[in-house]
C-alpha atoms as a PDB file:
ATOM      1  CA  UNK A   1       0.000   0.000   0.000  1.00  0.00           C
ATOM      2  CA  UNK A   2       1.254   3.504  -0.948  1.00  0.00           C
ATOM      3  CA  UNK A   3       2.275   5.642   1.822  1.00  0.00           C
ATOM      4  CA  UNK A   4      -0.217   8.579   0.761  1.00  0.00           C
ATOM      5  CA  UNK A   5      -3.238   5.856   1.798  1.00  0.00           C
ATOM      6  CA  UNK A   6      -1.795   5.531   5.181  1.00  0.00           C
ATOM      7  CA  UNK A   7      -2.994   7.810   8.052  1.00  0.00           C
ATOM      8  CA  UNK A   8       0.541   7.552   9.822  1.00  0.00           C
ATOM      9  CA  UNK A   9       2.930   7.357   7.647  1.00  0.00           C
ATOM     10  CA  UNK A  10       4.285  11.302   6.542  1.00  0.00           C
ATOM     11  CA  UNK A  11       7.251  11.737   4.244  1.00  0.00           C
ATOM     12  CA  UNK A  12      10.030  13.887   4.709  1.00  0.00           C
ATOM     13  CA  UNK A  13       9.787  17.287   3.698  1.00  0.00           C
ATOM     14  CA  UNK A  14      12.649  19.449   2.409  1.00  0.00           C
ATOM     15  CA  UNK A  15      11.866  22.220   4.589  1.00  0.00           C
ATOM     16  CA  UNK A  16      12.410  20.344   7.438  1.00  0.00           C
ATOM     17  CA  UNK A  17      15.916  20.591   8.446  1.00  0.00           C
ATOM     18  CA  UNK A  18      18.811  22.103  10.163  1.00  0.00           C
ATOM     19  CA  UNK A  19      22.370  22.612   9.712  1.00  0.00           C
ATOM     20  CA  UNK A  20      25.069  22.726  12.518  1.00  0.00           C
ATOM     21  CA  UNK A  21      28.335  24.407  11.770  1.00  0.00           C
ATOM     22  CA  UNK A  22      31.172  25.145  13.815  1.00  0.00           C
ATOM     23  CA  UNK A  23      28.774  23.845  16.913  1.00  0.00           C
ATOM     24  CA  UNK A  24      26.567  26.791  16.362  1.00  0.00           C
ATOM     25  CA  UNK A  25      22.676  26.056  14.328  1.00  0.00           C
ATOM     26  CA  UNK A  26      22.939  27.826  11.435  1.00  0.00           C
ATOM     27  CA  UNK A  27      18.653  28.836  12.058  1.00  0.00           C
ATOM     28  CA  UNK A  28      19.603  31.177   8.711  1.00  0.00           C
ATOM     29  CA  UNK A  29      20.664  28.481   6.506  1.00  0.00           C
ATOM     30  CA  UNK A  30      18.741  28.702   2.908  1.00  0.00           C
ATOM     31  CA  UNK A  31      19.593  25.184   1.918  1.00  0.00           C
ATOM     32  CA  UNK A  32      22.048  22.644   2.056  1.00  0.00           C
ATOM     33  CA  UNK A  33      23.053  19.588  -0.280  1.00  0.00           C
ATOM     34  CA  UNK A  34      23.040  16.678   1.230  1.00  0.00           C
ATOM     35  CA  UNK A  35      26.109  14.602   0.877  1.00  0.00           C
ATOM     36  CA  UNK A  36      26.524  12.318  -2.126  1.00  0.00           C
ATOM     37  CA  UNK A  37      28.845  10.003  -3.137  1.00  0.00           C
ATOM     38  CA  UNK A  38      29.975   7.932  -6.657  1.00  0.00           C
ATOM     39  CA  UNK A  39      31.357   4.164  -6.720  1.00  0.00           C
ATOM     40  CA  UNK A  40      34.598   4.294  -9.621  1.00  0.00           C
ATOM     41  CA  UNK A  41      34.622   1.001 -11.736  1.00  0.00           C
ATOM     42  CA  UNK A  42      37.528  -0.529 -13.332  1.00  0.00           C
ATOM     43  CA  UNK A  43      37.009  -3.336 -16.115  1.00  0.00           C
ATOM     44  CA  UNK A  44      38.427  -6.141 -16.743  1.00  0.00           C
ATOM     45  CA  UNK A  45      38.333  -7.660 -20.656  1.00  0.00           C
ATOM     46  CA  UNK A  46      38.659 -11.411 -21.058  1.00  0.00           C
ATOM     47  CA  UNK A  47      38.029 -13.305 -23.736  1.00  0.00           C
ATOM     48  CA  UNK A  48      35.456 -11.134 -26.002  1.00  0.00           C
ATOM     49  CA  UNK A  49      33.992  -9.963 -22.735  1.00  0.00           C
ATOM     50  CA  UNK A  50      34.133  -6.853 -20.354  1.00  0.00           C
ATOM     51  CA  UNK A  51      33.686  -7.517 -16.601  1.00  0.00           C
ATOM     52  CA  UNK A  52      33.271  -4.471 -13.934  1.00  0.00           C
ATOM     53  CA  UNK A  53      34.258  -4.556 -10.482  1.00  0.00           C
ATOM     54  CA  UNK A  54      33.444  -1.617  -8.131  1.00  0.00           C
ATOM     55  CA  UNK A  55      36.191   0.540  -7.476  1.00  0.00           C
ATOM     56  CA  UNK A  56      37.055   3.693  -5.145  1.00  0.00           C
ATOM     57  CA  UNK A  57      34.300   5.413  -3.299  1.00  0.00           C
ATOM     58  CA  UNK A  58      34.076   9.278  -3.431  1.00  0.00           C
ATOM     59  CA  UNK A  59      32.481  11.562  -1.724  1.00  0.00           C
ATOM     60  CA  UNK A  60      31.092  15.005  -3.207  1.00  0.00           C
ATOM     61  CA  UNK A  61      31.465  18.146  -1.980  1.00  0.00           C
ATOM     62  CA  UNK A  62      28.383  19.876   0.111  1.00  0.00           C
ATOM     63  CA  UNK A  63      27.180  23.244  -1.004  1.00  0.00           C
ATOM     64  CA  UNK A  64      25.612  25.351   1.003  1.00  0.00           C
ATOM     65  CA  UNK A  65      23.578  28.403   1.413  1.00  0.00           C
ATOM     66  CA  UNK A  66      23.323  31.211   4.126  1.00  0.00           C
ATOM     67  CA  UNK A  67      21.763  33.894   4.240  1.00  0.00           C
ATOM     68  CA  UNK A  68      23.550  36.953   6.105  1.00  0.00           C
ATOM     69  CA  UNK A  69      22.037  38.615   9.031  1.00  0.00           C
ATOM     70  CA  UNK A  70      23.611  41.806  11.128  1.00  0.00           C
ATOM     71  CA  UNK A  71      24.533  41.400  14.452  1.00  0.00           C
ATOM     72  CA  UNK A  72      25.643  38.424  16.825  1.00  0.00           C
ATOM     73  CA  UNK A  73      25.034  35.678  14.221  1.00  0.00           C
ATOM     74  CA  UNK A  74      26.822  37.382  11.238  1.00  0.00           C
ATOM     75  CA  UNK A  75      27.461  34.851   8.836  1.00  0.00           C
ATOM     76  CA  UNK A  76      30.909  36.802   7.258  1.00  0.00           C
ATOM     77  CA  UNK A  77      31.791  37.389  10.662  1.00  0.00           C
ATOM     78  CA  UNK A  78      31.704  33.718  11.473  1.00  0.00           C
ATOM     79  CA  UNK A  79      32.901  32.291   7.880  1.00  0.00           C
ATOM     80  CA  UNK A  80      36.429  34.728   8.797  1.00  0.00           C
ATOM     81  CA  UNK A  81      36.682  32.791  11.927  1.00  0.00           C
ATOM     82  CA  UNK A  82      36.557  29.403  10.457  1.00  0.00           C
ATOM     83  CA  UNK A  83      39.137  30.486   8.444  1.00  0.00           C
ATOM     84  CA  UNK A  84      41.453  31.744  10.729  1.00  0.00           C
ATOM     85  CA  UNK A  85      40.620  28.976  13.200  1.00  0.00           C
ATOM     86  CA  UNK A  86      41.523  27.187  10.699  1.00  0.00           C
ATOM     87  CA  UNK A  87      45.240  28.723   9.983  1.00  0.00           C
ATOM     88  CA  UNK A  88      44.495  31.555   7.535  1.00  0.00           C
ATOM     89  CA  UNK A  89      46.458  34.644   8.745  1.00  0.00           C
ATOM     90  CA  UNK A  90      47.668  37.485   6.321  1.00  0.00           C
ATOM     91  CA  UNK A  91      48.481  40.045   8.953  1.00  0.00           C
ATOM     92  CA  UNK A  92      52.540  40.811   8.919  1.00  0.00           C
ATOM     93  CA  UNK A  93      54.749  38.817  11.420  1.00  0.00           C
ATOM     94  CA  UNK A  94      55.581  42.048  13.780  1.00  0.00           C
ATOM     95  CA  UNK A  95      58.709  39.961  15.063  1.00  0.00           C
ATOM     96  CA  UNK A  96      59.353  38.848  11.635  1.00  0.00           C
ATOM     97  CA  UNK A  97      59.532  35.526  13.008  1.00  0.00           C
ATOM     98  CA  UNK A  98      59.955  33.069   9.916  1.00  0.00           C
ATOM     99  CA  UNK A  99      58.024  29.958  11.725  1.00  0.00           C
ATOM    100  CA  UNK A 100      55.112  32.292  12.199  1.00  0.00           C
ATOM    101  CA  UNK A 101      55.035  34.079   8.652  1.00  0.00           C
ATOM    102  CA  UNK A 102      54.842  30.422   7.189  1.00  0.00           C
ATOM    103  CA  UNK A 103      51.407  29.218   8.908  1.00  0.00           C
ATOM    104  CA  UNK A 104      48.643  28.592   6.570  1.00  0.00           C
ATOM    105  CA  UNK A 105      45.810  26.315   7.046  1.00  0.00           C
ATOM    106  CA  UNK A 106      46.276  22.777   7.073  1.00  0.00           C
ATOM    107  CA  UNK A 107      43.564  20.038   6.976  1.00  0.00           C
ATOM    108  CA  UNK A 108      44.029  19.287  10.918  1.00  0.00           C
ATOM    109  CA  UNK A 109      43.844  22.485  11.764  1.00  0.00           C
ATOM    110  CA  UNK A 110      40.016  22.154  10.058  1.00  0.00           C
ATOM    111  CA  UNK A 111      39.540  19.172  11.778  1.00  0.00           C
ATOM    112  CA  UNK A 112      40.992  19.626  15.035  1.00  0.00           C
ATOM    113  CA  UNK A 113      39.726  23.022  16.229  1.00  0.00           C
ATOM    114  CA  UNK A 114      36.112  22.993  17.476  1.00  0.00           C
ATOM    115  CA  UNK A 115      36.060  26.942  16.680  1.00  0.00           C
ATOM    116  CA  UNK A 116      36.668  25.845  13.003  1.00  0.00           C
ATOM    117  CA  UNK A 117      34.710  22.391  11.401  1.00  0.00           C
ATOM    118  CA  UNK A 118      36.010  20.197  14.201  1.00  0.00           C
ATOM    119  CA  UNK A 119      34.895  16.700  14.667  1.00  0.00           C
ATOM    120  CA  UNK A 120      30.473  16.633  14.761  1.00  0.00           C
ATOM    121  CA  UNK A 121      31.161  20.441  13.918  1.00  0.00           C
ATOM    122  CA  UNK A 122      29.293  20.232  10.552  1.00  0.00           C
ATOM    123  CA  UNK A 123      25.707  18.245  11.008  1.00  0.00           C
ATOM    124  CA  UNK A 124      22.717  18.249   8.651  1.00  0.00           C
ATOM    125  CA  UNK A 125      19.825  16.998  10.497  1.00  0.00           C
ATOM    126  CA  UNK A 126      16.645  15.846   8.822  1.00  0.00           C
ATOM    127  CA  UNK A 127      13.531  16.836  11.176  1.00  0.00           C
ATOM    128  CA  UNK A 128       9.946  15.503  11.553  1.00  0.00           C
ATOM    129  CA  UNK A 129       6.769  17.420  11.830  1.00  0.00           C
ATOM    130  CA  UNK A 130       7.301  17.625  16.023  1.00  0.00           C
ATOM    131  CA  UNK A 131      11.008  18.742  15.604  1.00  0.00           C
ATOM    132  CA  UNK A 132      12.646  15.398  16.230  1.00  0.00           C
ATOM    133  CA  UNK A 133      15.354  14.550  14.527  1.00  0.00           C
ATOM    134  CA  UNK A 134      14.496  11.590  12.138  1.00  0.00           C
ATOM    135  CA  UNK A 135      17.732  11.280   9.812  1.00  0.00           C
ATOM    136  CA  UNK A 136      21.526  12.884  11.198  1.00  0.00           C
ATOM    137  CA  UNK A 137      24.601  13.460   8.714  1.00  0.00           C
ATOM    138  CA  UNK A 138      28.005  14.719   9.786  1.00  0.00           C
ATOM    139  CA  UNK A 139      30.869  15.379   7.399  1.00  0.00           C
ATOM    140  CA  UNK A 140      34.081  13.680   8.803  1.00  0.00           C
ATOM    141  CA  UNK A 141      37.054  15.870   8.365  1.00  0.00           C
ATOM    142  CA  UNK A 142      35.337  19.096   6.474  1.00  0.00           C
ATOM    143  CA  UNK A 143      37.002  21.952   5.457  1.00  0.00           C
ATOM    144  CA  UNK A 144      35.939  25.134   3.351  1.00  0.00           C
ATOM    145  CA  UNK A 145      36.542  24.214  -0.544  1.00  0.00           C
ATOM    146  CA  UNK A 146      34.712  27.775  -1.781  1.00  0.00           C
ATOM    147  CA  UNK A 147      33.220  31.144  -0.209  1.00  0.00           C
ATOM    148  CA  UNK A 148      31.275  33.302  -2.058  1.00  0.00           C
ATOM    149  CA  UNK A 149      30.206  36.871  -0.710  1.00  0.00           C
ATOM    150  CA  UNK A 150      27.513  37.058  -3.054  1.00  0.00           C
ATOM    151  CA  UNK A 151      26.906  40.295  -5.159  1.00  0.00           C
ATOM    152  CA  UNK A 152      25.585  43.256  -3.698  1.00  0.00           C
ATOM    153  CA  UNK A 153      23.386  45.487  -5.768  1.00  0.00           C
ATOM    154  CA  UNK A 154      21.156  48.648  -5.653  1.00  0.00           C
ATOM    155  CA  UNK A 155      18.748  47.273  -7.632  1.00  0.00           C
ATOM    156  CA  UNK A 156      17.812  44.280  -5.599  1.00  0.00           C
ATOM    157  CA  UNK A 157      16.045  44.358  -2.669  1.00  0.00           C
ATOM    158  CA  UNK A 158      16.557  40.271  -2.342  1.00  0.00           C
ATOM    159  CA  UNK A 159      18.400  38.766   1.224  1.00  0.00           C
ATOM    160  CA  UNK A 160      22.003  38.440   0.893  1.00  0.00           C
ATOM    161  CA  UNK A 161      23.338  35.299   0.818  1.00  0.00           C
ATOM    162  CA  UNK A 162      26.496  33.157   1.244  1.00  0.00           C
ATOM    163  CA  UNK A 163      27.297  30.201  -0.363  1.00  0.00           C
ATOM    164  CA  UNK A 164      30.172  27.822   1.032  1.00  0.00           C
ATOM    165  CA  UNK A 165      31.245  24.661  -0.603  1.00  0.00           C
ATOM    166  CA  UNK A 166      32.326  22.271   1.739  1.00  0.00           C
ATOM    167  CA  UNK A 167      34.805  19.241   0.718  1.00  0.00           C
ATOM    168  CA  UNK A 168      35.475  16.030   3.399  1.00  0.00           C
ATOM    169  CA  UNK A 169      36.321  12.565   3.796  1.00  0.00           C
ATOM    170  CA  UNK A 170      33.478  10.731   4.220  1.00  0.00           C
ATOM    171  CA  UNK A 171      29.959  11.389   6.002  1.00  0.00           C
ATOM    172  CA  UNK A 172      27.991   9.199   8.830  1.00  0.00           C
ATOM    173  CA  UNK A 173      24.682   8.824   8.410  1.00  0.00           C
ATOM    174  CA  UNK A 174      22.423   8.234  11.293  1.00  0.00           C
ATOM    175  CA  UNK A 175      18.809   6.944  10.506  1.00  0.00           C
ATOM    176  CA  UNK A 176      15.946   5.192  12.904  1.00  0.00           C
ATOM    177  CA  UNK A 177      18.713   3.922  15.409  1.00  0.00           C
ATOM    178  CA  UNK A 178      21.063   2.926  12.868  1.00  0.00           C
ATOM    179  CA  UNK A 179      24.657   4.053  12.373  1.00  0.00           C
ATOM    180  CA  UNK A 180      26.271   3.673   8.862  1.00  0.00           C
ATOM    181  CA  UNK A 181      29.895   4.265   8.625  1.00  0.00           C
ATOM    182  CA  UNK A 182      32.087   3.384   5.561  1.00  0.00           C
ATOM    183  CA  UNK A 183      34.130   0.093   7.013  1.00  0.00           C
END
């Protein structure tokens, strides 16, 4: 029997979610991607035949969008500090100390610094109509692939937004009391 002929059954709505990122809720997230992956193949001829074999899983990167607000939950404001949690510095070295002038940001730095997109720091949860959380993905070792600041214009009187592409290792999905992690 279809779901749409059941009284109890409701299906998951789009609308319905929420993002976590750098342990804050992102309540002004527009929309997120939810993460994907592709299985590689590699053939194998023999004979006048072609045999495939799964190969090496990938996963894709997340985009997603925010939109700005002023004030305590500014989303520039808290995309710089990711970054520079994350290593980024370009202010001048005022001891012109060489071990200093050569920090940049490094993968562990991403994943190590809870002020950056430490471990659980990045969550897209899937919610039900009561607010529960039904489905639960977190991006295992995320960092920041892309920013964009959006375009600012004076003939638009649209939100401004800011889109972040996301790339990481792998993702755990959590769904009705399971736990799937790549073995």
């Amino acid at each position: 029997m279809a779901f749409w002929k059941q009284n109890d059954v409701v299906p998951k709505r789009k609308f319905r979610f929420k993002v976590t990122l750098a342990n804050d809720v992102a309540w002004w997230a527009k929309d997120v991607k939810v993460p994907t992956f592709s299985v590689g193949e590699t053939q194998h001829s023999y004979l006048d035949n072609v045999y495939k074999f799964p190969g090496k899983t990938t996963w894709d990167d997340v985009s997603l969008t925010l939109v700005d607000p002023a004030g305590d939950n500014d989303v520039i404001n808290k995309t710089m500090e990711i970054i520079t949690n994350a290593g980024y510095d370009v202010r001048p070295d005022p001891t012109n100390n060489t071990q200093a002038a050569m920090a940049t940001i490094s993968k562990s730095q991403f994943a190590s610094n809870q002020q950056s997109l430490g471990a659980n720091a990045f969550k897209i949860e899937i919610l039900d109509e009561t607010g529960a959380i039904i489905e639960s993905w977190t991006l295992n070792n995320p960092f920041l692939k892309s920013v964009d600041f959006d375009t600012m214009s004076y003939e638009s009187d649209d939100l401004r937004s800011i889109s972040l592409t996301v790339a990481y290792d792998w993702a755990t999905c959590e769904v009705a009391g399971q736990t799937y992690l790549p073995k």
